[in-house]
Protein backbone atom coordinates (compact mmCIF):
# COMPACT_ATOMS: atom_id res chain seq x y z
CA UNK A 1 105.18 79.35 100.48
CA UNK A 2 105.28 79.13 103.94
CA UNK A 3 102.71 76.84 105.68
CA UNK A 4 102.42 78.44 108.54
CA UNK A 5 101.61 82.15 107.10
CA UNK A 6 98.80 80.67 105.70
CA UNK A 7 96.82 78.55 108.29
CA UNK A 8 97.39 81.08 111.13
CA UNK A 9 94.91 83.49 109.81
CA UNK A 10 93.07 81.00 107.98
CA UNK A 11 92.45 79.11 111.90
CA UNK A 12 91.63 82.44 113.28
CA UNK A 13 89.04 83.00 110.75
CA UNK A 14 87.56 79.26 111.13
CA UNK A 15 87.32 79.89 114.47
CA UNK A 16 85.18 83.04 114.00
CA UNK A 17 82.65 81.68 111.52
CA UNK A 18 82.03 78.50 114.02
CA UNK A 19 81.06 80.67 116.87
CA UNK A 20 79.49 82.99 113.96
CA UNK A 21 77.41 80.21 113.33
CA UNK A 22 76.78 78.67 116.15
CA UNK A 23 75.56 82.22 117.67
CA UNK A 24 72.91 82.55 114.29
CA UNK A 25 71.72 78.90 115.44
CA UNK A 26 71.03 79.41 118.89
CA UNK A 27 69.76 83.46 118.95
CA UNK A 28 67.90 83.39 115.56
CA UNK A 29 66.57 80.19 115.53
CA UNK A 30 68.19 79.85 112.23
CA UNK A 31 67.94 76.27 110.58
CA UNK A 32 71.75 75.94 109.12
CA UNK A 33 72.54 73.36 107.38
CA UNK A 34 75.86 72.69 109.21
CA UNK A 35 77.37 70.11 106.95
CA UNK A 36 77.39 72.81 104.27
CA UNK A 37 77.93 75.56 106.49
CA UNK A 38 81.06 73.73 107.30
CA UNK A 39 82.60 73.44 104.65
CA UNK A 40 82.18 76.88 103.46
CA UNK A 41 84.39 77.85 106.48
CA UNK A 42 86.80 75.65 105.71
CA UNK A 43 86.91 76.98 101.74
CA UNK A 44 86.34 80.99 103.38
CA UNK A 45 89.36 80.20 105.46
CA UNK A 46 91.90 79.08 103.02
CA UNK A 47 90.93 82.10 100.58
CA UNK A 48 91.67 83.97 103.72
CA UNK A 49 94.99 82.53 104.76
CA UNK A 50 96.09 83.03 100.85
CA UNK A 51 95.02 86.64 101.25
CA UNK A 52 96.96 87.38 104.23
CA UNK A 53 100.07 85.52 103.15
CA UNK A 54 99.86 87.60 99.51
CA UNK A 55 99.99 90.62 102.21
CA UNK A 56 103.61 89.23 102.84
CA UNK A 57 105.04 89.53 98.77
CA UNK A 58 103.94 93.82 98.94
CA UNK A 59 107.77 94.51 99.04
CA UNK A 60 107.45 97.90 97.58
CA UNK A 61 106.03 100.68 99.11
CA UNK A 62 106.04 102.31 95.60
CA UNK A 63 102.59 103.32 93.98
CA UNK A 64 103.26 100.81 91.13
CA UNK A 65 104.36 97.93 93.54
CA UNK A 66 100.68 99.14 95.60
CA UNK A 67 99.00 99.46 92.58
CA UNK A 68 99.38 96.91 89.67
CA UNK A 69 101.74 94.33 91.66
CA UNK A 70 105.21 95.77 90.58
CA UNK A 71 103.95 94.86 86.96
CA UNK A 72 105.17 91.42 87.86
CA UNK A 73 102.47 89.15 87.84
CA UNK A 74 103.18 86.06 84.94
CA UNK A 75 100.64 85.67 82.42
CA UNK A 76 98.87 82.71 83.30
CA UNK A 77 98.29 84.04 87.13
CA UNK A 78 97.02 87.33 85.00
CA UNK A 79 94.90 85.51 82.87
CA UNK A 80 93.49 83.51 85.63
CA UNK A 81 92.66 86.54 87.48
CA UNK A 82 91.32 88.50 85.00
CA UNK A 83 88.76 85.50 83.85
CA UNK A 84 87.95 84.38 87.53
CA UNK A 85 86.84 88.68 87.88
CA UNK A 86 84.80 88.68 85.14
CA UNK A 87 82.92 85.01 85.76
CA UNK A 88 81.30 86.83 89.08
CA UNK A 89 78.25 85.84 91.01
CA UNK A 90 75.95 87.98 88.75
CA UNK A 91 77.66 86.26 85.66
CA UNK A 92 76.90 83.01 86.95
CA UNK A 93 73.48 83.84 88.59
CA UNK A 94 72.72 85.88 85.91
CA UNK A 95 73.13 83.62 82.96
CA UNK A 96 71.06 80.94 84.54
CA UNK A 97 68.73 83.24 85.70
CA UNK A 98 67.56 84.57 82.28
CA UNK A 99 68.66 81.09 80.48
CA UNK A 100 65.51 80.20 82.74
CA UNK A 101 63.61 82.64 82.70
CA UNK A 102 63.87 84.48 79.29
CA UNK A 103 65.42 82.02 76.82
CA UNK A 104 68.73 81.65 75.29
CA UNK A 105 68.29 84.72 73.20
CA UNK A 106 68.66 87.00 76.34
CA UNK A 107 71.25 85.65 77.53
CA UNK A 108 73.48 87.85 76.43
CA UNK A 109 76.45 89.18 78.95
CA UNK A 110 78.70 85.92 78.65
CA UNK A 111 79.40 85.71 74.93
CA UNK A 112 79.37 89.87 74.94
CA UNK A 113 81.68 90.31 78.11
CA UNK A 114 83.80 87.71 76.34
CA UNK A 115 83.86 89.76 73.20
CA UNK A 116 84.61 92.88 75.26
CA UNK A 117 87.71 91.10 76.60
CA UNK A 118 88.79 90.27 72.64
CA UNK A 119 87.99 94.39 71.64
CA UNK A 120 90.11 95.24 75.11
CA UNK A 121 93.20 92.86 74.17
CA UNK A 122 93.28 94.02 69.98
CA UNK A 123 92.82 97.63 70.43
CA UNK A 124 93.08 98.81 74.38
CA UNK A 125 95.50 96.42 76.22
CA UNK A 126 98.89 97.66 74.35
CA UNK A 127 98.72 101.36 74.30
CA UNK A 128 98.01 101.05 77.60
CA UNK A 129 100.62 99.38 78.94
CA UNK A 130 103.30 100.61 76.84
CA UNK A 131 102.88 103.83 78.26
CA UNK A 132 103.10 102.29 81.92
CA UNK A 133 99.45 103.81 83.29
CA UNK A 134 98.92 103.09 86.80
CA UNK A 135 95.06 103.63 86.31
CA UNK A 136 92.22 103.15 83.50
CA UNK A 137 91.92 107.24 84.36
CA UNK A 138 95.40 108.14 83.79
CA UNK A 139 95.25 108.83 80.22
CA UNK A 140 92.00 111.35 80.59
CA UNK A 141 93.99 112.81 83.95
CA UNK A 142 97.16 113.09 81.16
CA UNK A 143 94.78 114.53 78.31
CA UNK A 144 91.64 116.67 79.81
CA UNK A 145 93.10 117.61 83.49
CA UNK A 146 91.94 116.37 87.09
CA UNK A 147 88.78 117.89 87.06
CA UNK A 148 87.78 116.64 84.18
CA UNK A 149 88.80 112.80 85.01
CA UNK A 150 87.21 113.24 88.98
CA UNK A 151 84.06 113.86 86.74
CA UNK A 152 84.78 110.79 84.57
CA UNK A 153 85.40 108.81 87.69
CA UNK A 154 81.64 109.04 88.88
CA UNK A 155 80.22 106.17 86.27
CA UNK A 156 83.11 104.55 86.87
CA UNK A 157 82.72 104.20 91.02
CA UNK A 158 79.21 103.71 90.10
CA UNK A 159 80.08 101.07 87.92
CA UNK A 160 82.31 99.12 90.23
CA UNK A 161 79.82 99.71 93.23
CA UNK A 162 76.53 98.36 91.54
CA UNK A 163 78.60 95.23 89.92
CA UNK A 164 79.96 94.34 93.68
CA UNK A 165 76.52 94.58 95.07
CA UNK A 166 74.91 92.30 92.10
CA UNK A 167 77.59 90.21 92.92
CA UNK A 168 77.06 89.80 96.63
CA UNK A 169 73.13 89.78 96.27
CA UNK A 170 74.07 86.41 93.78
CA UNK A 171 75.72 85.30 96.72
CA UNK A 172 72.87 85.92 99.36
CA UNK A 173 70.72 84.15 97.24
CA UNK A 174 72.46 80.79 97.01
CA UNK A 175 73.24 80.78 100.25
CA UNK A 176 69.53 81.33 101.79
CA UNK A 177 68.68 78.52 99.47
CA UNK A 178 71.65 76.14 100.27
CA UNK A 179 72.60 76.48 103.77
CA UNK A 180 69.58 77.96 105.33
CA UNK A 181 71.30 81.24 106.20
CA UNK A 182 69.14 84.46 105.53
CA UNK A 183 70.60 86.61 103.08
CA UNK A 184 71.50 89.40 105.02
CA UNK A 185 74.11 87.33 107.14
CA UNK A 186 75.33 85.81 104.12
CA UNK A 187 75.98 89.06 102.50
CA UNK A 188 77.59 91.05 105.70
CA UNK A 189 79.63 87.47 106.36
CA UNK A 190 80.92 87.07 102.98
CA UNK A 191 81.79 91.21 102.35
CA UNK A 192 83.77 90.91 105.59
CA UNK A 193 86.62 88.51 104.92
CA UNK A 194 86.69 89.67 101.06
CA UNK A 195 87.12 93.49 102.18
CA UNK A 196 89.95 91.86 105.51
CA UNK A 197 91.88 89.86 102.63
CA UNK A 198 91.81 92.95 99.94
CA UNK A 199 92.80 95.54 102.43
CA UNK A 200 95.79 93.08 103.63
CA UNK A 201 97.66 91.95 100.22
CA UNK A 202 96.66 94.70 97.90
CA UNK A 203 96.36 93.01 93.81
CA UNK A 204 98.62 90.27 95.14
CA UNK A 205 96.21 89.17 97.43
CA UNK A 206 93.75 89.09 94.17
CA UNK A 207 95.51 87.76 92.09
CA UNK A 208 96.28 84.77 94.16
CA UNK A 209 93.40 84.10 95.27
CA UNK A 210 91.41 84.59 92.02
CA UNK A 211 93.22 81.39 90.33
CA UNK A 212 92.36 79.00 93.40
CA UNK A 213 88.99 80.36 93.45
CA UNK A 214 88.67 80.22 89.25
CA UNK A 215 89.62 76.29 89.89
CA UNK A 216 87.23 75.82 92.47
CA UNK A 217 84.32 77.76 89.98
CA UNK A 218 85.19 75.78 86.95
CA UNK A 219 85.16 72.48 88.83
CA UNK A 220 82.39 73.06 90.70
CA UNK A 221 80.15 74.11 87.74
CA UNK A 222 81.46 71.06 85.59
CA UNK A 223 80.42 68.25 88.56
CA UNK A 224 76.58 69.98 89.24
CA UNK A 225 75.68 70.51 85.74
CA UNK A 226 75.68 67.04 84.33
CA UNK A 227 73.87 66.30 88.25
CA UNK A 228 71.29 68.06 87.85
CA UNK A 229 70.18 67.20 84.12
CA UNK A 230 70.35 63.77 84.57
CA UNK A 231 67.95 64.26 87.66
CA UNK A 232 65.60 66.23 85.75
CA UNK A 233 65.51 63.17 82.85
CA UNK A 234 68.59 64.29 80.64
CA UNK A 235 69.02 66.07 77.85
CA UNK A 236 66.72 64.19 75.68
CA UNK A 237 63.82 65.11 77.45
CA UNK A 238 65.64 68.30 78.83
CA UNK A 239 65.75 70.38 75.56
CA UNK A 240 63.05 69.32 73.44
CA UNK A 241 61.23 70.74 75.98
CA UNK A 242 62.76 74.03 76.86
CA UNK A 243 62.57 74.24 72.75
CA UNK A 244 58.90 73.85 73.20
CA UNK A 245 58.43 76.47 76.52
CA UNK A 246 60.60 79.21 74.66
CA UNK A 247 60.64 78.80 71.01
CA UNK A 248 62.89 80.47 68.55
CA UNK A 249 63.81 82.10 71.99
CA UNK A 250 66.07 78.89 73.02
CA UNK A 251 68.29 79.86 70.22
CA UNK A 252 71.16 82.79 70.74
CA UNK A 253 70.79 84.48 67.91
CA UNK A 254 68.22 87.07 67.44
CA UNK A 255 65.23 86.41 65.69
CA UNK A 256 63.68 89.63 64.24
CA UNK A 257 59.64 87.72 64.21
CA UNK A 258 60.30 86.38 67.74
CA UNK A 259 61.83 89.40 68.83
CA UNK A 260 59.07 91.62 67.35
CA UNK A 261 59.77 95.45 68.68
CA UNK A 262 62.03 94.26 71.06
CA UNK A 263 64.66 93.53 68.37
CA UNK A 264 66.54 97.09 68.33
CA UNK A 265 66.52 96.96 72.25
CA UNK A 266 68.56 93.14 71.73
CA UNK A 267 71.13 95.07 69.63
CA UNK A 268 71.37 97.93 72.10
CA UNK A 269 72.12 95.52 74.83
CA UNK A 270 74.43 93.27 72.86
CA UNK A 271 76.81 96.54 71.88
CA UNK A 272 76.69 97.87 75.60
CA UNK A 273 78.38 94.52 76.80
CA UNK A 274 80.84 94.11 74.00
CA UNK A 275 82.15 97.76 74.54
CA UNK A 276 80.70 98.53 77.43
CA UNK A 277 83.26 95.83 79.16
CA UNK A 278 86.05 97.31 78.11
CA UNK A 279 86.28 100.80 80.20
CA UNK A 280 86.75 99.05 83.66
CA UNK A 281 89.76 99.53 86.07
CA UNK A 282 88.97 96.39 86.84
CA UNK A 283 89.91 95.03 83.58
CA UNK A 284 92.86 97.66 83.29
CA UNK A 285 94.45 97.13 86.87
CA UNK A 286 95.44 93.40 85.10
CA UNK A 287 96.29 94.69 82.22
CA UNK A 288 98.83 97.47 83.39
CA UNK A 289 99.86 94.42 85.61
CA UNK A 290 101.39 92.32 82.87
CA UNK A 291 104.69 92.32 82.87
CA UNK A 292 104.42 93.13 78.86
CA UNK A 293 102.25 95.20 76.24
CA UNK A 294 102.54 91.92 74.51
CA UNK A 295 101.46 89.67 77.79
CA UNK A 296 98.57 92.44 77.86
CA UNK A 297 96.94 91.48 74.82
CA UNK A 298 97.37 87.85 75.10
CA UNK A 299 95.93 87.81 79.43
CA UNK A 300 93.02 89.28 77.94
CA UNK A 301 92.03 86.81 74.72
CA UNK A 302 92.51 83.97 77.20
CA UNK A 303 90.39 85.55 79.88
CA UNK A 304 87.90 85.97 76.70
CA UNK A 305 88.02 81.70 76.53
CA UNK A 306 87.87 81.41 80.34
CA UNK A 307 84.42 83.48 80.45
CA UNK A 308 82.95 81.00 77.77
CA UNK A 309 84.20 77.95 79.71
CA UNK A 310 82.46 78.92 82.75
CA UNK A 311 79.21 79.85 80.88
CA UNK A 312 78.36 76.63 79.58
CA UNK A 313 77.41 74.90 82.82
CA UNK A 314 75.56 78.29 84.13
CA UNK A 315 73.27 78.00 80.84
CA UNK A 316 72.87 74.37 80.84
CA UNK A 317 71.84 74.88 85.13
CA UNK A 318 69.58 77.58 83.29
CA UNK A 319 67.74 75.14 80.87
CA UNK A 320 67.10 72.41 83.53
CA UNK A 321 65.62 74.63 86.25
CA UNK A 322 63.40 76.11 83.65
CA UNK A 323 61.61 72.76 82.22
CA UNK A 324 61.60 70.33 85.30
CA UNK A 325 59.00 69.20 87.20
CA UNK A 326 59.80 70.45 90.60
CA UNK A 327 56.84 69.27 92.40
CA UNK A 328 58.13 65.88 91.37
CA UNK A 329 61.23 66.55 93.48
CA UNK A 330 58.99 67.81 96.53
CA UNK A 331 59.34 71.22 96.36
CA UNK A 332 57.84 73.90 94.05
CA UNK A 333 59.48 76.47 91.50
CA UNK A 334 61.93 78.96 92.56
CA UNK A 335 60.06 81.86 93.61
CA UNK A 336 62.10 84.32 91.72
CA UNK A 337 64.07 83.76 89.12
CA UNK A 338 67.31 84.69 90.33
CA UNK A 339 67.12 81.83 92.24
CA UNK A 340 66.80 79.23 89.42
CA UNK A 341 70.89 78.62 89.94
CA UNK A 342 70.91 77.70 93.99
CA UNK A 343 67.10 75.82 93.90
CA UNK A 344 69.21 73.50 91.09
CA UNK A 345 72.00 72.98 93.27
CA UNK A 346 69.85 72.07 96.44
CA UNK A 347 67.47 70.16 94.87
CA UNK A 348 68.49 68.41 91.68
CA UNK A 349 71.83 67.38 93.42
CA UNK A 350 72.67 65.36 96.48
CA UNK A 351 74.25 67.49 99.78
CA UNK A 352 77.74 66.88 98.60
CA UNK A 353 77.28 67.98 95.25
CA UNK A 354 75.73 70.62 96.34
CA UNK A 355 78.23 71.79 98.60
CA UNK A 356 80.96 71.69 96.27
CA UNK A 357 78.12 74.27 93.81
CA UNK A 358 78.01 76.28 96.71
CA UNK A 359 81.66 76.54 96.99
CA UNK A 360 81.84 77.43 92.82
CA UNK A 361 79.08 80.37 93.35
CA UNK A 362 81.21 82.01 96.40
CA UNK A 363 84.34 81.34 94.44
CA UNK A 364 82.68 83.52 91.32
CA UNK A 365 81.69 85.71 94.10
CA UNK A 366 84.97 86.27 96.09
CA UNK A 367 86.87 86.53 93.07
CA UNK A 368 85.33 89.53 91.60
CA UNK A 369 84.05 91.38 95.21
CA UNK A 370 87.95 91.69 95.87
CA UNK A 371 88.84 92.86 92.34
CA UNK A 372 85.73 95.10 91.70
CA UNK A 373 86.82 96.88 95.46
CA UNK A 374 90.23 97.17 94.72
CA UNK A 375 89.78 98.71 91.37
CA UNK A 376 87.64 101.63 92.73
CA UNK A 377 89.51 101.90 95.33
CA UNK A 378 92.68 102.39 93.56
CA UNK A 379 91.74 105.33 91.27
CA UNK A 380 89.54 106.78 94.35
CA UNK A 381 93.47 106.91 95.60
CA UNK A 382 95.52 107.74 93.03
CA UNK A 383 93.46 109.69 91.22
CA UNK A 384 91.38 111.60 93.09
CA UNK A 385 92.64 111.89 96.91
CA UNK A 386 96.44 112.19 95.46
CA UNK A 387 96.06 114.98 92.87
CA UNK A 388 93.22 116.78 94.80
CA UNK A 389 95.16 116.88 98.74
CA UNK A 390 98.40 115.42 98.43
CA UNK A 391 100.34 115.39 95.16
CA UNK A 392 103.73 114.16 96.62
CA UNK A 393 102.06 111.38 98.47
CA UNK A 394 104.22 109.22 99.66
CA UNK A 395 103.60 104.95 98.60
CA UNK A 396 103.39 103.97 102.18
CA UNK A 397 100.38 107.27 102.71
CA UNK A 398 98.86 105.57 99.35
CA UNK A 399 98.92 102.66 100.17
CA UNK A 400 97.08 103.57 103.34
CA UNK A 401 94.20 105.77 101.74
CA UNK A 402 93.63 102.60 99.31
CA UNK A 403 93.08 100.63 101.96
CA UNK A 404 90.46 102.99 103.89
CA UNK A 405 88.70 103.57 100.56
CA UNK A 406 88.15 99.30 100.18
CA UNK A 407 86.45 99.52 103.60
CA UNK A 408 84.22 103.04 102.63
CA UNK A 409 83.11 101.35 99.09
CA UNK A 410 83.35 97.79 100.20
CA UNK A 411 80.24 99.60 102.92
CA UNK A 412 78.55 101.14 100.38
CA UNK A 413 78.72 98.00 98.43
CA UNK A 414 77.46 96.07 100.71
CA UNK A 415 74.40 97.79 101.57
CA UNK A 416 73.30 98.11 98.22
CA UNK A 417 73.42 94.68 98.00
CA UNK A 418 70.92 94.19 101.28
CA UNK A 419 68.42 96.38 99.47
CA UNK A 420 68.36 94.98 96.06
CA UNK A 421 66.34 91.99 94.10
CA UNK A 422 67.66 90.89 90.51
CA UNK A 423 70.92 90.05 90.38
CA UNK A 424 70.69 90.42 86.35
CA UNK A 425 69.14 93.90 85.95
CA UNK A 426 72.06 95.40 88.54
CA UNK A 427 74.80 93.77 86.76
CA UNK A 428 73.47 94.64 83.54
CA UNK A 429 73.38 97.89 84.23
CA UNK A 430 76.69 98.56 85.18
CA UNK A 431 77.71 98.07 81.64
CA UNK A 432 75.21 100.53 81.08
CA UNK A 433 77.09 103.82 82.78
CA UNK A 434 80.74 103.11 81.61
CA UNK A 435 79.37 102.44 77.60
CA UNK A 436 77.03 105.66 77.49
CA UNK A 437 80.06 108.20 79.72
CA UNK A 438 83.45 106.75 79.90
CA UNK A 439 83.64 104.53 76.73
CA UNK A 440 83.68 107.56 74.98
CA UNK A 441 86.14 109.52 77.09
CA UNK A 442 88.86 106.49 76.50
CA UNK A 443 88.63 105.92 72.95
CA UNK A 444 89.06 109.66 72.61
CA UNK A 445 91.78 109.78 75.11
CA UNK A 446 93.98 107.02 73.35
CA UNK A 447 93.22 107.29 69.68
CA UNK A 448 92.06 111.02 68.60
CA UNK A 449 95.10 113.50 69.19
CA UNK A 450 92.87 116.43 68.41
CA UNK A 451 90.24 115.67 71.46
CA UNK A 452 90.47 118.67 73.86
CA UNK A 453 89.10 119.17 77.40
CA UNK A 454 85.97 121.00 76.19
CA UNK A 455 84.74 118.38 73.18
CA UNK A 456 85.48 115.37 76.22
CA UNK A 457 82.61 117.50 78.55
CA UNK A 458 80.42 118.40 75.74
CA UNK A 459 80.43 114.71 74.85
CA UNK A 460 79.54 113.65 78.26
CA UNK A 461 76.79 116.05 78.92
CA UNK A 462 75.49 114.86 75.49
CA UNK A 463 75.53 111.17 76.75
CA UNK A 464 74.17 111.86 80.12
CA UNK A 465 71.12 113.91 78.90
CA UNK A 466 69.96 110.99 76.35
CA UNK A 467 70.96 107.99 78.59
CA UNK A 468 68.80 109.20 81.16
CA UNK A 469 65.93 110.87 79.05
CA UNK A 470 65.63 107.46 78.82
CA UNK A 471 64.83 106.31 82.18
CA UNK A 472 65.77 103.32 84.25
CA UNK A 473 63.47 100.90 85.76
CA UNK A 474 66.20 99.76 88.37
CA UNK A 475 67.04 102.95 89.80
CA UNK A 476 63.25 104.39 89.65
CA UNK A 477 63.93 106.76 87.07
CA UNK A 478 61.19 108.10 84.85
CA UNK A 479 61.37 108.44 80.42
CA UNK A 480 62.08 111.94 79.68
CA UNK A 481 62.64 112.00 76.14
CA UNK A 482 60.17 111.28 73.49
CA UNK A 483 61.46 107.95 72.81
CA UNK A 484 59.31 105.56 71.20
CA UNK A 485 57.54 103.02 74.10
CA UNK A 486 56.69 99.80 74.49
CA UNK A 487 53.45 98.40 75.67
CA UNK A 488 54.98 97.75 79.12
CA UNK A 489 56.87 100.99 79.28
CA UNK A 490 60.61 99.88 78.18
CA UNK A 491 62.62 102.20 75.39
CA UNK A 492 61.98 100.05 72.11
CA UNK A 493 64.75 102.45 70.49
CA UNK A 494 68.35 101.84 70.93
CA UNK A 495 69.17 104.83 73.24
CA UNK A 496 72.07 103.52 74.79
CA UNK A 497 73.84 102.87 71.80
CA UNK A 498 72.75 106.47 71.27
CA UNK A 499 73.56 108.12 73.92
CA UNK A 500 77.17 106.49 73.50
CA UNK A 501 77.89 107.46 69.90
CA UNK A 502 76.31 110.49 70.19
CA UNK A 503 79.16 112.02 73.07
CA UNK A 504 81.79 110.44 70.89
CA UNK A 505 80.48 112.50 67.56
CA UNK A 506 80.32 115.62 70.45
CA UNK A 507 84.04 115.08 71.07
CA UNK A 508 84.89 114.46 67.83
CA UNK A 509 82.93 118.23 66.65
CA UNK A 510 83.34 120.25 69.87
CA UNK A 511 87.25 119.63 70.08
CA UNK A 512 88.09 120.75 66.77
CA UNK A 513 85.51 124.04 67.31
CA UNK A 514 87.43 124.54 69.86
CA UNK A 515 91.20 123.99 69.16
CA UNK A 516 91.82 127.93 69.35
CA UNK A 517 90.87 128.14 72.63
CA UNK A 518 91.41 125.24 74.21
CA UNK A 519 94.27 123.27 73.06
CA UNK A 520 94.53 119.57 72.53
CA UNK A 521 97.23 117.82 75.42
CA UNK A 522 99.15 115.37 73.46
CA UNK A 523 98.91 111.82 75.35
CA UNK A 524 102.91 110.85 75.34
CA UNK A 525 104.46 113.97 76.69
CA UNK A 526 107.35 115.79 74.16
């Protein structure tokens, strides 16, 4: 690597966030807290300089070189990269948000995205590869046609979009908390170099940076969390009483009595992560990276261990900001609790420490804006834009769309994430979209021969119309359906899990109604 590649751009960009800074001091009377502040250039920098020098190993103008790295990424750069874009801000956020908050029992996404990963790696990971896809949406373009898969591609932009603004909200939140920076700087600041860096090196650029900034997360994570318990008395006085606050809840199994009618509603959620992870082009773009079917499977198991590793000190932040005494420590209770994570990490820690958790939280951040971006930006390209206005697009013309379409949804991203609150809910509910409309798409796509254009829109019709009978609370959408109702107005009935298997039964009925008429596409061509 050549030195100088890197700290160019990385001293151009220090340069920027010091005036950056010093211009929020002096016009908006912000109170920074510059030794932190600092040293968040300094790490924003070298991410940065990586970027731009990954910009430099893009030899091929080809849509696979553009696209999944020339499928020549090794497997422990893949693996590192695929676990440091799934351990995001909302995954660390999250899980010590509703570790807090909500008990153990809810805190669900890290062992289910984890499982996801395993389902992805046994069953998903080698057909895919084998067959050389460029995209998660090839094999629907391949089996149901482009209109078909442009439809498909909505809950999967959707997808990417709300994960990348969960993710940058996470962000906003710690640093308000830590630095003293208001969240909308933090938010625009941070998007900014993520969206340069991504548009510059393409999945190299990712990929590289994801395993210094998966290093930074795991060792940042492991030096606070032991901190910050032993501030708040250790773990002998820690858990007996988060036991006592939450009950059978501080345990992550479900408990049917504890649980009462909200017991279905735990299983719905726990089968949207495990399968609603896999259907990503997020995931897939690493995947169809490897430089094996073989190095597929085994990228994603390891990822699977990487997303428990970095869990553990999230939920343990979780259980100490939920039980200490913070007027003891001069400062009352986090007044959300999304903010459980950065109030630890100021307050239970001294500056430094806290400094190097700040660095860990915009690692998990950084790490999975650039991939989420990329991802949606690559089948916005290749699958959309190409087949729709240019079908012999050249790689250089590709390339070149990609990169405009990081800055459009990288925009959009970004100000979702200005008008949003709970980093859980949004994160959540990404998973949500891609179980209940696309999970049922792929699985038809790759493992039922006789699944034809019209059973794959019949099924997705049938998902959409119960998902959303349903209602949302985060998107302001009302219950349509008569589905059974809680005393605070949530779905007690499993109507996600619903919704999901009831499309894949439609494909499964509706294709072979309709063989005569419209023939099944067989997924390797004759």
């Amino acid at each position: 690597m050549k030195v100088g590649k890197v700290l160019r751009p990385a001293g151009l960009l220090l340069l920027v966030m010091g005036t950056a800074g010093v211009g929020l001091y002096f016009f908006s009377g912000q109170a920074i807290q510059w030794p932190s502040y600092l040293a968040m250039s300094f790490f924003y920098a070298l991410v940065f300089g990586l970027g731009a020098y990954a910009a430099t190993k893009v030899h091929s103008a080809q849509a696979e070189g553009i696209l999944v790295a020339g499928r020549a990424i090794p497997l422990w750069m893949a693996a590192g990269t695929m676990g440091a874009t799934w351990v995001d801000g909302g995954y660390i956020n999250g899980t010590a948000e509703y570790a807090a908050s909500a008990g153990l029992m809810w805190v669900q996404a890290p062992w289910g995205y984890a499982l996801s990963l395993v389902v992805g790696g046994l069953f998903f990971a080698k057909p895919m590869r084998r067959r050389k896809f460029l995209t998660m949406l090839d094999p629907l373009a391949r089996r149901f046609g482009n209109r078909l898969t442009a439809v498909l591609f909505l809950p999967a932009l959707a997808g990417e979009v709300f994960w990348t603004a969960a993710i940058l909200t996470a962000l906003g939140t710690t640093f308000s908390a830590v630095i003293g920076l208001d969240m909308r700087s933090a938010i625009l600041l941070s998007a900014g170099i993520t969206l340069a860096y991504t548009a510059l090196g393409g999945l190299w650029a990712v990929a590289m940076t994801d395993v210094v900034q998966l290093g930074l997360l795991l060792v940042g994570l492991y030096i606070v969390a032991p901190i910050a318990l032993q501030t708040a008395g250790g773990w002998s006085e820690v858990w007996p009483a988060y036991v006592a606050k939450h009950g059978a809840g501080a345990s992550f199994l479900p408990d049917a009595d504890h649980l009462g009618a909200y017991y279905w509603t735990w299983w719905d959620g726990a089968l949207l992560l495990i399968f609603g992870g896999v259907p990503w082009q997020v995931y897939f773009q690493r995947v169809l990276s490897a430089k094996s079917p073989e190095s597929a499977r085994w990228l994603s198991l390891l990822a699977a261990g990487i997303c428990l590793l970095a869990a553990a000190p999230a939920v343990l932040i979780g259980i100490t900001g939920s039980v200490v005494d913070w007027q003891a420590h001069g400062v009352g209770a986090p007044a959300v609790p999304a903010a459980t994570l950065p109030w630890v990490i100021r307050y239970l820690t001294n500056p430094w420490v806290a400094t190097i958790g700040l660095g860990a939280v915009a690692a998990a951040v950084m790490s999975s804006v650039d991939s989420s971006i990329l991802s949606a930006s690559s089948m916005a390209g290749w699958n959309i834009y190409r087949p729709w206005r240019k079908p012999q697009i050249s790689g250089q013309e590709l390339n070149q769309v990609i990169r405009r379409m990081i800055w459009i949804i990288g925009i959009a991203a970004t100000l979702l994430a200005l008008n949003i609150r709970s980093v859980y809910q949004l994160w959540f509910l990404c998973s949500d979209f891609v179980y209940c409309l696309l999970f049922p798409a792929l699985v038809s796509a790759l493992f039922d021969p006789k699944a034809n254009t019209a059973g794959v829109l019949a099924g997705f019709l049938v998902a959409f119309i119960l998902r959303f009978g349903g209602g949302d609370a985060v998107l302001g959408i009302p219950v349509r359906l008569p589905y059974p109702l809680l005393e605070d107005g949530t779905v007690a009935f499993p109507f996600r899990t619903l919704a999901m298997g009831a499309g894949l039964v439609s494909i499964f009925i509706i294709s072979r109604l309709t063989q005569r008429w419209v023939p099944p596409v067989p997924l390797d061509p004759a």
